[in-house]
PDB file of N, CA and C in Angstrom:
ATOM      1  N   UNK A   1      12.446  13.603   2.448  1.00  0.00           N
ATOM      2  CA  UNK A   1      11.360  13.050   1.651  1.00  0.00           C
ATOM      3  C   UNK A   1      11.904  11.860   0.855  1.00  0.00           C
ATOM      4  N   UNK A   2      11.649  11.007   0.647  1.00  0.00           N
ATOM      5  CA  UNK A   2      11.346   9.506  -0.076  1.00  0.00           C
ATOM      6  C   UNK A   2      11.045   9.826  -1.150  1.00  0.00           C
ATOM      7  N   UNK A   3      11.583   9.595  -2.159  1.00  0.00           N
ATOM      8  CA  UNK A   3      11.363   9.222  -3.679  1.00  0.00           C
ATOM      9  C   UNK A   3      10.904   8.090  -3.918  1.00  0.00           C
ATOM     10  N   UNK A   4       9.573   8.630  -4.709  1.00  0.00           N
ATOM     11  CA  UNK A   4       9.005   7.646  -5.685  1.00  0.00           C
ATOM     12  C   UNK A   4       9.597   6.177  -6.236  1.00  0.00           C
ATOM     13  N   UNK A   5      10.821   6.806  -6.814  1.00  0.00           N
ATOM     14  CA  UNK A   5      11.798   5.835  -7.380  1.00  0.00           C
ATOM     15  C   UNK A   5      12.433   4.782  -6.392  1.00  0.00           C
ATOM     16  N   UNK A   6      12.301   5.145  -5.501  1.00  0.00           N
ATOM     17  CA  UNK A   6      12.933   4.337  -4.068  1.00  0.00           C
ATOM     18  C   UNK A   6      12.005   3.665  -3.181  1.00  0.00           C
ATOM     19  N   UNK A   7      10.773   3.575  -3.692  1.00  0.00           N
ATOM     20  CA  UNK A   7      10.034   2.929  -2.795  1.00  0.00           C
ATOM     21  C   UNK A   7       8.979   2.389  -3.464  1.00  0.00           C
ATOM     22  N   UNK A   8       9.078   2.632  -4.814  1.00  0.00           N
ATOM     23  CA  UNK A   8       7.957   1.953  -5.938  1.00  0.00           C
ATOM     24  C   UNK A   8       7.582   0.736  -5.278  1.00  0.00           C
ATOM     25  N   UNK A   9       8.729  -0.516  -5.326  1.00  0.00           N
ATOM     26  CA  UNK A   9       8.342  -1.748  -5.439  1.00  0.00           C
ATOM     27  C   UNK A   9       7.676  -1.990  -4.098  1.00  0.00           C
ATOM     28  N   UNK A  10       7.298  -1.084  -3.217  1.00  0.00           N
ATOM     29  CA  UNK A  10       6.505  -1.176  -1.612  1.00  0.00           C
ATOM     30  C   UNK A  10       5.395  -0.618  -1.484  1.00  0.00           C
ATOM     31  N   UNK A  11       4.746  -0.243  -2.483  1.00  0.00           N
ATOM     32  CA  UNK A  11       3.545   0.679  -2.315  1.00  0.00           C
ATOM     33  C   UNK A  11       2.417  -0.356  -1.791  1.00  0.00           C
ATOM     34  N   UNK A  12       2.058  -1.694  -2.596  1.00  0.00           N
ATOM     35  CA  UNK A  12       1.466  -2.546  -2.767  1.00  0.00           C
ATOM     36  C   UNK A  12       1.658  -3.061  -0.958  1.00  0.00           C
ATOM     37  N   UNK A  13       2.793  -3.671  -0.593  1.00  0.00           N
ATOM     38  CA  UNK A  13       2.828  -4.243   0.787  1.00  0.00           C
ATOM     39  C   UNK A  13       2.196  -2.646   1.887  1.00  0.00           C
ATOM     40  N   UNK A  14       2.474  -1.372   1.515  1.00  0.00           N
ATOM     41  CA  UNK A  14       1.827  -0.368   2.524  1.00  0.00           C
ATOM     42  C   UNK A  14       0.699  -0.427   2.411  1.00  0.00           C
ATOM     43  N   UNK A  15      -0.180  -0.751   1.240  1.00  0.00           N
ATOM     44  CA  UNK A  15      -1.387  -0.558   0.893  1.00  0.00           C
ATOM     45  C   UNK A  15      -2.513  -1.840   1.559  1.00  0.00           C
ATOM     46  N   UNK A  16      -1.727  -3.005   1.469  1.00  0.00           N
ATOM     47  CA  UNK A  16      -2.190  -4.135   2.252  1.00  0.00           C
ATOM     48  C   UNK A  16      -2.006  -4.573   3.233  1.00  0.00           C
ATOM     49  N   UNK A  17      -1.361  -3.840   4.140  1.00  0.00           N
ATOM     50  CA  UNK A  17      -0.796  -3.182   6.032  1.00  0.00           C
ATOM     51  C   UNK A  17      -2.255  -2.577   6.140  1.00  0.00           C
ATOM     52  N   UNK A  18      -2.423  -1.682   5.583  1.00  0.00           N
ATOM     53  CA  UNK A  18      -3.382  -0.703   6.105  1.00  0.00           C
ATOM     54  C   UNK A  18      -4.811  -0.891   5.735  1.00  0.00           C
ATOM     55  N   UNK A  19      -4.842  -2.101   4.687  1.00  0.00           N
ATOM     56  CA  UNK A  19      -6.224  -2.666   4.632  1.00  0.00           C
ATOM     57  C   UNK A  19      -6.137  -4.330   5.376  1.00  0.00           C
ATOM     58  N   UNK A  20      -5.366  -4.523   6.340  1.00  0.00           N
ATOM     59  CA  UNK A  20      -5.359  -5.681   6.913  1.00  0.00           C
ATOM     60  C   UNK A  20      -6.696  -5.390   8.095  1.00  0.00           C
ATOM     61  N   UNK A  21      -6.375  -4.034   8.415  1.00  0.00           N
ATOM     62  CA  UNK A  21      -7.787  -3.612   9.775  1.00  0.00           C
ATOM     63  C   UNK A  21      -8.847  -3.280   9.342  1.00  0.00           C
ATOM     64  N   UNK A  22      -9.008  -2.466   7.994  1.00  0.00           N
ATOM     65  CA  UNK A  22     -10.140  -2.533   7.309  1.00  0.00           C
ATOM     66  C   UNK A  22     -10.444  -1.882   6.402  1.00  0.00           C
ATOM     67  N   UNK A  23     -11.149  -2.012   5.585  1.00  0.00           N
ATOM     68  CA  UNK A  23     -11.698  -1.493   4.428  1.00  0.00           C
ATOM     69  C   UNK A  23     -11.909  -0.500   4.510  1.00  0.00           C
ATOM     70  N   UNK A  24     -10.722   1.008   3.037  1.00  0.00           N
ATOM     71  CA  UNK A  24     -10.749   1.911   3.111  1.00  0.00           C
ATOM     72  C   UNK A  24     -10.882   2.519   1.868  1.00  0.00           C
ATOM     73  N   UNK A  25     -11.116   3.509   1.389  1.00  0.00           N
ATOM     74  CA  UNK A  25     -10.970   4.443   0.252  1.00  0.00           C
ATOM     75  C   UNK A  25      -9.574   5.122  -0.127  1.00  0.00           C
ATOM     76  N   UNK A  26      -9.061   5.546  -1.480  1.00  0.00           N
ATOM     77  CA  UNK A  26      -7.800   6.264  -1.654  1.00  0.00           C
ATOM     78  C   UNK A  26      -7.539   7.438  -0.723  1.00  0.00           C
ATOM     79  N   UNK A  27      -8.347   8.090  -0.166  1.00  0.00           N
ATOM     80  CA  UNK A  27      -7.676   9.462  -0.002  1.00  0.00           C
ATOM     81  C   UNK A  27      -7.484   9.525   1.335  1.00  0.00           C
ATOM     82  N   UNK A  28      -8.319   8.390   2.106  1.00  0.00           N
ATOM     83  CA  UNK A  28      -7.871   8.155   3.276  1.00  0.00           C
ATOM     84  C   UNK A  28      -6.708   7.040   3.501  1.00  0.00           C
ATOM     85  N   UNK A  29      -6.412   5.925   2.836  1.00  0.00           N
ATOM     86  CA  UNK A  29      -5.322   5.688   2.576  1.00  0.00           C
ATOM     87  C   UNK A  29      -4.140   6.371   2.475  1.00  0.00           C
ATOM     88  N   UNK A  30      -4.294   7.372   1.079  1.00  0.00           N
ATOM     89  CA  UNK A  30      -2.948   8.105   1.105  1.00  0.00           C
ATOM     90  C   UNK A  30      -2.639   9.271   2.369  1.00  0.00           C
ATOM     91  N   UNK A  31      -3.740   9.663   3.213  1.00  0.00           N
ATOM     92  CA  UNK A  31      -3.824  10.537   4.396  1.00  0.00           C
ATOM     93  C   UNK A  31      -2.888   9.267   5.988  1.00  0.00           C
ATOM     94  N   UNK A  32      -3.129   8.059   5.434  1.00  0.00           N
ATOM     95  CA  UNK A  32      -2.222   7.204   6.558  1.00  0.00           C
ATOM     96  C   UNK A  32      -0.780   6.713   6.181  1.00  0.00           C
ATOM     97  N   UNK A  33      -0.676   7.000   5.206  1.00  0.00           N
ATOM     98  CA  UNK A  33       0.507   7.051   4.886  1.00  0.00           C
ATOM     99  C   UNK A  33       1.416   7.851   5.267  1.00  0.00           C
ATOM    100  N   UNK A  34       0.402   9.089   4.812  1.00  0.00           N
ATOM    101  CA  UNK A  34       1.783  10.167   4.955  1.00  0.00           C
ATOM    102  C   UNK A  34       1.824  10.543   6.352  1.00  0.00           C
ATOM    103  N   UNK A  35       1.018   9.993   7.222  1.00  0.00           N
ATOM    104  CA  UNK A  35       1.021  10.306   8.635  1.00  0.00           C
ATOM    105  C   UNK A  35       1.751   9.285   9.324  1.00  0.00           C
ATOM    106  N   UNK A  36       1.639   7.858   9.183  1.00  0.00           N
ATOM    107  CA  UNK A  36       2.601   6.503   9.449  1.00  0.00           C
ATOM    108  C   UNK A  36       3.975   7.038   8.900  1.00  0.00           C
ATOM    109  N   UNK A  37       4.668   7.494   8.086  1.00  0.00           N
ATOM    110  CA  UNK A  37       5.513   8.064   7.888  1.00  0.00           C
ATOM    111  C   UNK A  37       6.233   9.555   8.201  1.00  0.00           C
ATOM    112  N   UNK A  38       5.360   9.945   8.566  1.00  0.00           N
ATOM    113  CA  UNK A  38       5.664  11.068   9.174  1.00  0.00           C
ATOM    114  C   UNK A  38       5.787  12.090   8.134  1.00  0.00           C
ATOM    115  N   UNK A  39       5.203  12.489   7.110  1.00  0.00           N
ATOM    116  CA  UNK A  39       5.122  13.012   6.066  1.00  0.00           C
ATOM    117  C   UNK A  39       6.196  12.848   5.289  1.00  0.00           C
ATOM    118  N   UNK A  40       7.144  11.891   5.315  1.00  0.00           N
ATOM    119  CA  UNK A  40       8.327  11.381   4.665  1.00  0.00           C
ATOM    120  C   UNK A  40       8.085  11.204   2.869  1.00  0.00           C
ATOM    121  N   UNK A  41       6.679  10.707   2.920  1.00  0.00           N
ATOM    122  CA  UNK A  41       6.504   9.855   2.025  1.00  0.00           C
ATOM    123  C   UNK A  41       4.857  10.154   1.713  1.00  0.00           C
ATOM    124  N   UNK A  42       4.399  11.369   0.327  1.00  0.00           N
ATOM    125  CA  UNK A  42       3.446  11.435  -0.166  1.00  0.00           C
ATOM    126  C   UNK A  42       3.278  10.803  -1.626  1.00  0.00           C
ATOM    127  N   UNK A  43       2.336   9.688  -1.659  1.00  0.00           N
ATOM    128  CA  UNK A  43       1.618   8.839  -2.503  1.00  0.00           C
ATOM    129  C   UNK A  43       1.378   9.597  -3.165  1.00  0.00           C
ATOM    130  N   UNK A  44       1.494   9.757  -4.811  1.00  0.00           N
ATOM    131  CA  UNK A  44       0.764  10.498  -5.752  1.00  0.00           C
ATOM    132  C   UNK A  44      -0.591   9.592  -6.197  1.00  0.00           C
ATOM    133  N   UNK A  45      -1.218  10.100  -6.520  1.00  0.00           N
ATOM    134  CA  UNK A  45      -2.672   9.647  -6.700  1.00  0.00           C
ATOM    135  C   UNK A  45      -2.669   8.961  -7.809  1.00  0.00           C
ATOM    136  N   UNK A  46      -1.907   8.776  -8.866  1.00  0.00           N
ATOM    137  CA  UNK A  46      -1.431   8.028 -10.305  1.00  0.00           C
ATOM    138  C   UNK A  46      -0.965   6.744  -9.396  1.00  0.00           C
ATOM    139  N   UNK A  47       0.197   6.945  -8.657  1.00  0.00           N
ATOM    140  CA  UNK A  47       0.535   5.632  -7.745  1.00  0.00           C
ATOM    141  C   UNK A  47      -0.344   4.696  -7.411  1.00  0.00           C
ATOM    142  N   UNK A  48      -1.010   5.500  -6.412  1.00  0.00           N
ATOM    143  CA  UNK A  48      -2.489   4.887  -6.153  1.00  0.00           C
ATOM    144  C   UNK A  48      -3.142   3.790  -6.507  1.00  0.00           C
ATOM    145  N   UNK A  49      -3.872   4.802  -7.596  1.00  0.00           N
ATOM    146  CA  UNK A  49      -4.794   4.103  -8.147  1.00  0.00           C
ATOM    147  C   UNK A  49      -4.406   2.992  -9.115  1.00  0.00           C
ATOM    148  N   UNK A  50      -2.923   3.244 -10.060  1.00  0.00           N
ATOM    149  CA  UNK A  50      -2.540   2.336 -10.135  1.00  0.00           C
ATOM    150  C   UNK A  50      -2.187   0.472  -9.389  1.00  0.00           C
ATOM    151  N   UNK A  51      -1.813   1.242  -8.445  1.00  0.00           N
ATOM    152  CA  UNK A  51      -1.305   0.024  -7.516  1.00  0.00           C
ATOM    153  C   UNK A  51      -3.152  -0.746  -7.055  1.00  0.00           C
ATOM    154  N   UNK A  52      -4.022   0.052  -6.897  1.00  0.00           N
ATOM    155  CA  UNK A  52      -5.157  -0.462  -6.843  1.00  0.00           C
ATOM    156  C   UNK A  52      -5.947  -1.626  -7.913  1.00  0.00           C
ATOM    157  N   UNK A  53      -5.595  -1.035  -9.168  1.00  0.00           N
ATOM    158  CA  UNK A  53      -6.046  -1.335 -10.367  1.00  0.00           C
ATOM    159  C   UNK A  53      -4.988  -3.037 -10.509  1.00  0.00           C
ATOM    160  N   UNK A  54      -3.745  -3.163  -9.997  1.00  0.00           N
ATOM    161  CA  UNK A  54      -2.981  -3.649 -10.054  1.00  0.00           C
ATOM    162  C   UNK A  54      -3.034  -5.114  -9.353  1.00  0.00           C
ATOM    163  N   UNK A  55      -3.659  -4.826  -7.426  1.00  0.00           N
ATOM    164  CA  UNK A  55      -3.803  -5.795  -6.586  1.00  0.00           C
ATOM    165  C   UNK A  55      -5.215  -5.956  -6.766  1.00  0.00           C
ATOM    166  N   UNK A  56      -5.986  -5.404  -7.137  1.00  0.00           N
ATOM    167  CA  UNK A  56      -7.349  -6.298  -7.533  1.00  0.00           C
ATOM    168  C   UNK A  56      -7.278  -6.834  -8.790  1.00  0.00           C
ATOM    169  N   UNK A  57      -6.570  -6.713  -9.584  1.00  0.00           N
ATOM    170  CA  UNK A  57      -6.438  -8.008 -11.545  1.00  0.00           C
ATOM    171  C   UNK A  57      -5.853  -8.517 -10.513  1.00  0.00           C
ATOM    172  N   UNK A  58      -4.800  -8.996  -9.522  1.00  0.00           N
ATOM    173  CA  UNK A  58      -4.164 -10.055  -9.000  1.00  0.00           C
ATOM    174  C   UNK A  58      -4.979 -10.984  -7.783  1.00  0.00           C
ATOM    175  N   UNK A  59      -6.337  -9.927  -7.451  1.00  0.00           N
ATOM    176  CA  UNK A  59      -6.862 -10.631  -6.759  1.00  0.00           C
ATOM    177  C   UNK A  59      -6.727 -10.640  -5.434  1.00  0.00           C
ATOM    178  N   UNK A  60      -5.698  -9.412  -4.770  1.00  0.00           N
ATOM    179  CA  UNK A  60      -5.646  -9.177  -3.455  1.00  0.00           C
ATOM    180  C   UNK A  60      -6.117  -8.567  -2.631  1.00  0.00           C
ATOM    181  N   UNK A  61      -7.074  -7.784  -3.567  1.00  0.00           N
ATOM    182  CA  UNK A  61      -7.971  -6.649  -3.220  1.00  0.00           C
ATOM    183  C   UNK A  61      -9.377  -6.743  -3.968  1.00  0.00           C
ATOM    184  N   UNK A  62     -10.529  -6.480  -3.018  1.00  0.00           N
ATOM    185  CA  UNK A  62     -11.911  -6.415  -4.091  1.00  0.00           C
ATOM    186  C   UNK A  62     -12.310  -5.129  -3.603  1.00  0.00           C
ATOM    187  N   UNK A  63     -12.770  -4.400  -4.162  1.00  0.00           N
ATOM    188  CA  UNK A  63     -13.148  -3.021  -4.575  1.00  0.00           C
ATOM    189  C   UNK A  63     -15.060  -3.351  -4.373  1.00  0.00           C
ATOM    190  N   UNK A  64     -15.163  -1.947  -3.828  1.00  0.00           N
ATOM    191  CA  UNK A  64     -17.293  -1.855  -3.432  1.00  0.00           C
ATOM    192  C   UNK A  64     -17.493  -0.508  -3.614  1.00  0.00           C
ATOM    193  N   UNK A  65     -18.988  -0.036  -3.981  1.00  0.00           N
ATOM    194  CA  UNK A  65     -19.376   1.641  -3.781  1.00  0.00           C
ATOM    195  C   UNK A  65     -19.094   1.554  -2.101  1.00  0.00           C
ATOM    196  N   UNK A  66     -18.972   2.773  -1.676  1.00  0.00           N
ATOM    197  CA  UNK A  66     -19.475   3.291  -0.344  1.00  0.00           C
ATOM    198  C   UNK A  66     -21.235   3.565  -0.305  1.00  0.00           C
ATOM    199  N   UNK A  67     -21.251   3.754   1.050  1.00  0.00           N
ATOM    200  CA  UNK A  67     -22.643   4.237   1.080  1.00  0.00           C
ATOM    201  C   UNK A  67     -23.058   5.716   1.121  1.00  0.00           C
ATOM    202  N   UNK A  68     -21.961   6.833   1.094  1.00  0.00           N
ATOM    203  CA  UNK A  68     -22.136   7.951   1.003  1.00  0.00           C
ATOM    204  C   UNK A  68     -23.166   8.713   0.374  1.00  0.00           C
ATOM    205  N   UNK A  69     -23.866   9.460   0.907  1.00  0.00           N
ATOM    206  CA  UNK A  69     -25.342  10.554  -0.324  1.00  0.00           C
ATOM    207  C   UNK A  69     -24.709  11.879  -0.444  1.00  0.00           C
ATOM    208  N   UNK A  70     -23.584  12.129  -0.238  1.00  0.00           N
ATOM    209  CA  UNK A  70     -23.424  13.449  -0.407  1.00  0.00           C
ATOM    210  C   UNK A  70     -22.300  13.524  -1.693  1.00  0.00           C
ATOM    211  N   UNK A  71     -22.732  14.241  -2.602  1.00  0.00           N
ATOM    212  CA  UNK A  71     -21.734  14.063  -3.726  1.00  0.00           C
ATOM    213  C   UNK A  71     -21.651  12.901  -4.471  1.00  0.00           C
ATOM    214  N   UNK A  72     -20.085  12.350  -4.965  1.00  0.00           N
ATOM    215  CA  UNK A  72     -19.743  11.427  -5.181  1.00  0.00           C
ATOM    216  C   UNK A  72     -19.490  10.222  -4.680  1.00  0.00           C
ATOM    217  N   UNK A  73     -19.742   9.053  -4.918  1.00  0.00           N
ATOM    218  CA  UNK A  73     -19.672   7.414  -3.898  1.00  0.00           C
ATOM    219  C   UNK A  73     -18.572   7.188  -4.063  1.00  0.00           C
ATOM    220  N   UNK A  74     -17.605   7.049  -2.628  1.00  0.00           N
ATOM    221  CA  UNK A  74     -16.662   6.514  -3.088  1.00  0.00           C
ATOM    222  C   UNK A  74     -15.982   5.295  -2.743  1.00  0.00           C
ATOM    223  N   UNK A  75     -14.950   4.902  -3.417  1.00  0.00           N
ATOM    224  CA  UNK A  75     -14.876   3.348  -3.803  1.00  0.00           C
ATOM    225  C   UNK A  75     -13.958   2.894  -2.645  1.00  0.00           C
ATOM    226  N   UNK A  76     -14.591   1.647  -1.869  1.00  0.00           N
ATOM    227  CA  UNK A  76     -14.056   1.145  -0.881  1.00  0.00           C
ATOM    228  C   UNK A  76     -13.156   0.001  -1.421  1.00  0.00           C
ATOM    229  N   UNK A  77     -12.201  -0.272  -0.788  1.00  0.00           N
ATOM    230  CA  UNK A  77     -11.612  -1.729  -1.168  1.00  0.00           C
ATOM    231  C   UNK A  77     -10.872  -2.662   0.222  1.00  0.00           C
ATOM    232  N   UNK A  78     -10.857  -3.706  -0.089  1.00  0.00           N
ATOM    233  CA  UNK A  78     -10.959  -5.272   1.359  1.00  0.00           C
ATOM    234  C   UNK A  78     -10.102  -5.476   0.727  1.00  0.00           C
ATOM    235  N   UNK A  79      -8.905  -6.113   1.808  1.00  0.00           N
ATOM    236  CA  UNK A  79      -8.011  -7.245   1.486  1.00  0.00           C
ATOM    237  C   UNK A  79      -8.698  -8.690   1.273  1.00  0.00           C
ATOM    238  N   UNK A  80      -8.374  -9.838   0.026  1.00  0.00           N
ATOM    239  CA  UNK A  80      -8.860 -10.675   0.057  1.00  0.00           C
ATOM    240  C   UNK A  80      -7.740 -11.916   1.148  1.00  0.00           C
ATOM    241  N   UNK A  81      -8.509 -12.864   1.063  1.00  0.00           N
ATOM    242  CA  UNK A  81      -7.429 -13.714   2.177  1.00  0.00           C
ATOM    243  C   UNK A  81      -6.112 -14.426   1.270  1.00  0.00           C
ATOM    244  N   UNK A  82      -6.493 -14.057  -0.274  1.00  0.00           N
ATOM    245  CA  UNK A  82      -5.115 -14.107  -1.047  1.00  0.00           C
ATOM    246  C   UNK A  82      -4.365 -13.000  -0.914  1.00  0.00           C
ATOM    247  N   UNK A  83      -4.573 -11.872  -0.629  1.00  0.00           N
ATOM    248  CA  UNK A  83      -3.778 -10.515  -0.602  1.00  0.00           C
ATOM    249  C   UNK A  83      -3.442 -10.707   0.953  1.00  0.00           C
ATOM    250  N   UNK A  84      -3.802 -11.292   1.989  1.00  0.00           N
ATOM    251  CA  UNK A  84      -3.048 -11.594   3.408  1.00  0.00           C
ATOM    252  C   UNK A  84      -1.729 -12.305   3.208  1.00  0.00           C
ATOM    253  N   UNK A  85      -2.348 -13.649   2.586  1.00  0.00           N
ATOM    254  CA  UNK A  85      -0.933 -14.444   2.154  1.00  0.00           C
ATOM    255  C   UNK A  85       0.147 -13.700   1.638  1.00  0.00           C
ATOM    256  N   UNK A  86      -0.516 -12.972   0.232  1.00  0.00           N
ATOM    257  CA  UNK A  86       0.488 -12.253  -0.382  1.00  0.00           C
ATOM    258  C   UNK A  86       1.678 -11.394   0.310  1.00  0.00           C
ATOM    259  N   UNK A  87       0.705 -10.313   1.050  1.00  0.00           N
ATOM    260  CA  UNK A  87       1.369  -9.608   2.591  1.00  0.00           C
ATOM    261  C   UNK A  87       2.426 -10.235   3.218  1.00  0.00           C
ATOM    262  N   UNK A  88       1.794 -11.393   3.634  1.00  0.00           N
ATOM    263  CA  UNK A  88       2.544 -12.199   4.787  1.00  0.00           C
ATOM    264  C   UNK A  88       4.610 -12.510   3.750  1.00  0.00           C
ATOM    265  N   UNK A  89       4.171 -13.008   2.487  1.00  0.00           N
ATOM    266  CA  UNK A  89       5.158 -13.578   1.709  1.00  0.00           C
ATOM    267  C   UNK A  89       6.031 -12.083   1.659  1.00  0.00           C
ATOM    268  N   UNK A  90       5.444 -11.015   1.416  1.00  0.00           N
ATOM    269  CA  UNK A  90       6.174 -10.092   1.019  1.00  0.00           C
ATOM    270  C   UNK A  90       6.988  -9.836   2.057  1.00  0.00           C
ATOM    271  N   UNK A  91       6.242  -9.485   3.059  1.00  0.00           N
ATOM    272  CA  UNK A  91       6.954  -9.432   4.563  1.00  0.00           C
ATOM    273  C   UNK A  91       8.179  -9.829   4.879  1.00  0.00           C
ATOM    274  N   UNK A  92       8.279 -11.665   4.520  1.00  0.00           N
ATOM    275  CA  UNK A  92       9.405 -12.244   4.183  1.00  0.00           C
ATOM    276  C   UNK A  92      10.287 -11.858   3.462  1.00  0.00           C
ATOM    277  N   UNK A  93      10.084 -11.468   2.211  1.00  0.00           N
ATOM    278  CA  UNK A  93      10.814 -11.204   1.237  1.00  0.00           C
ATOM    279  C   UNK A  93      11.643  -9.813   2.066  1.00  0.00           C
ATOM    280  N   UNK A  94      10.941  -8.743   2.028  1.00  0.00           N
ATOM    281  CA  UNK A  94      11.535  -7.577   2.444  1.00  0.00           C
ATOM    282  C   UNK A  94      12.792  -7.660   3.903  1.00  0.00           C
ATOM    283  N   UNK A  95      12.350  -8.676   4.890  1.00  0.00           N
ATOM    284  CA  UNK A  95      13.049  -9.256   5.549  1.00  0.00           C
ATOM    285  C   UNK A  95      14.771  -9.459   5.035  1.00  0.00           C
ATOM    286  N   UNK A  96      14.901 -10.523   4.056  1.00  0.00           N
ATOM    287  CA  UNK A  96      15.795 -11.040   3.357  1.00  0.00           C
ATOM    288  C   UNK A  96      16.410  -9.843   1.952  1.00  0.00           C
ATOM    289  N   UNK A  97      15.593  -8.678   1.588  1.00  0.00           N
ATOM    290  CA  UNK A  97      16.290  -7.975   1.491  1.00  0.00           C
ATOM    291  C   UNK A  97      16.771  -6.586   2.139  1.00  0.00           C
ATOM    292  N   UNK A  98      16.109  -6.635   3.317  1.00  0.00           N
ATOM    293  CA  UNK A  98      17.469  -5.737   4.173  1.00  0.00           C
ATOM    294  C   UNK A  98      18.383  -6.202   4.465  1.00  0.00           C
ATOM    295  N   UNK A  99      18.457  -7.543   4.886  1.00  0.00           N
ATOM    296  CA  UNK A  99      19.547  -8.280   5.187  1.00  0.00           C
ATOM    297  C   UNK A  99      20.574  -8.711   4.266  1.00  0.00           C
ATOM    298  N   UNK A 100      20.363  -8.123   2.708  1.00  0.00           N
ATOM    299  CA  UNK A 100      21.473  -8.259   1.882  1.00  0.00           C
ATOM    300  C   UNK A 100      21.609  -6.852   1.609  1.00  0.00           C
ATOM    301  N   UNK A 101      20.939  -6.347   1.338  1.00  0.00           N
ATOM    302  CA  UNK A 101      21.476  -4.589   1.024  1.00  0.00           C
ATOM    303  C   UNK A 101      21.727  -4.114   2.338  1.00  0.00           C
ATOM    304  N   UNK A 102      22.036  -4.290   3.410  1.00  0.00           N
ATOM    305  CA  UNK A 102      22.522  -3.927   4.526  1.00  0.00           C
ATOM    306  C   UNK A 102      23.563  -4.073   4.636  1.00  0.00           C
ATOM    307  N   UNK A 103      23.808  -5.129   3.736  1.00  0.00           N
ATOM    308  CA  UNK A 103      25.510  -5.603   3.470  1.00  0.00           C
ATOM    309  C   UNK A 103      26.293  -4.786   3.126  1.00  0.00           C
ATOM    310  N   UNK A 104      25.789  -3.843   1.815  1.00  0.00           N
ATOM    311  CA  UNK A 104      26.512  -3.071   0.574  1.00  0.00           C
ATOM    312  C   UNK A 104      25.878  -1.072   1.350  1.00  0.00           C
ATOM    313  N   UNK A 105      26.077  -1.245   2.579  1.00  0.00           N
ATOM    314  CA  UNK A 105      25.658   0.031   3.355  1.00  0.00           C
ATOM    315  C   UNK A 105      26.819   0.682   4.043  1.00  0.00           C
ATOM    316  N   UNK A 106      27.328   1.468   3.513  1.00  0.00           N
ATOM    317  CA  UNK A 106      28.392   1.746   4.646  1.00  0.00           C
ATOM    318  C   UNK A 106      28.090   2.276   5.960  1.00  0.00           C
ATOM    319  N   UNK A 107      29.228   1.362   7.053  1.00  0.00           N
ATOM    320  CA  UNK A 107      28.656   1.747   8.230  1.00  0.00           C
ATOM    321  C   UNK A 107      29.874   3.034   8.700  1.00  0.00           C
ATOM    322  N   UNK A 108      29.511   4.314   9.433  1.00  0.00           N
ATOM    323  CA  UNK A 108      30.729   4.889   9.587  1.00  0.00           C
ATOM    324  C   UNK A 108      30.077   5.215  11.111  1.00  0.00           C
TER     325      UNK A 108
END
């Protein structure tokens, strides 16, 4: 299992992978996660919604009701075509740091 602490600064780039195909809700989000990972790696729902609350003030994400009648509506959210860019940059970035902490890895 993956710690929290070890994968904080990536939640945001998983979250905008998986809204690149389309517009989804939290709980199905955190249900592709832990399945793309192979249950390695369960999202706490504080994470979440944080990281939600986080890329839409930045503008990478816009948030909608669903159309659901049963129960509660729940809240859809789109990548904007600033949160693609963003993606795309991060992509890079993460690139350039495996390739330096790969350095400081022992190989045996």
């Amino acid at each position: 299992m993956i710690s929290s602490d070890a994968i904080r600064g990536y939640t945001d780039i998983m979250l905008l992978f998986l809204l690149l195909e389309k517009a989804s809700y939290g709980y199905e989000l955190s249900k592709e996660i832990r399945a793309l990972t192979l249950e390695q790696y369960n999202i706490k729902e504080t994470t979440l919604y944080s990281a939600f609350t986080r890329l839409e003030k930045n503008g990478y994400i816009t948030s909608f009701p669903g159309t659901e009648t049963q129960g509660k509506k729940r809240i859809y959210y789109k990548i904007t075509p600033t949160g693609k860019e963003h993606y795309e940059k991060k992509c890079e970035e993460w690139k350039l740091i495996k390739k330096v902490v790969g350095k400081f890895i022992a190989k045996k």
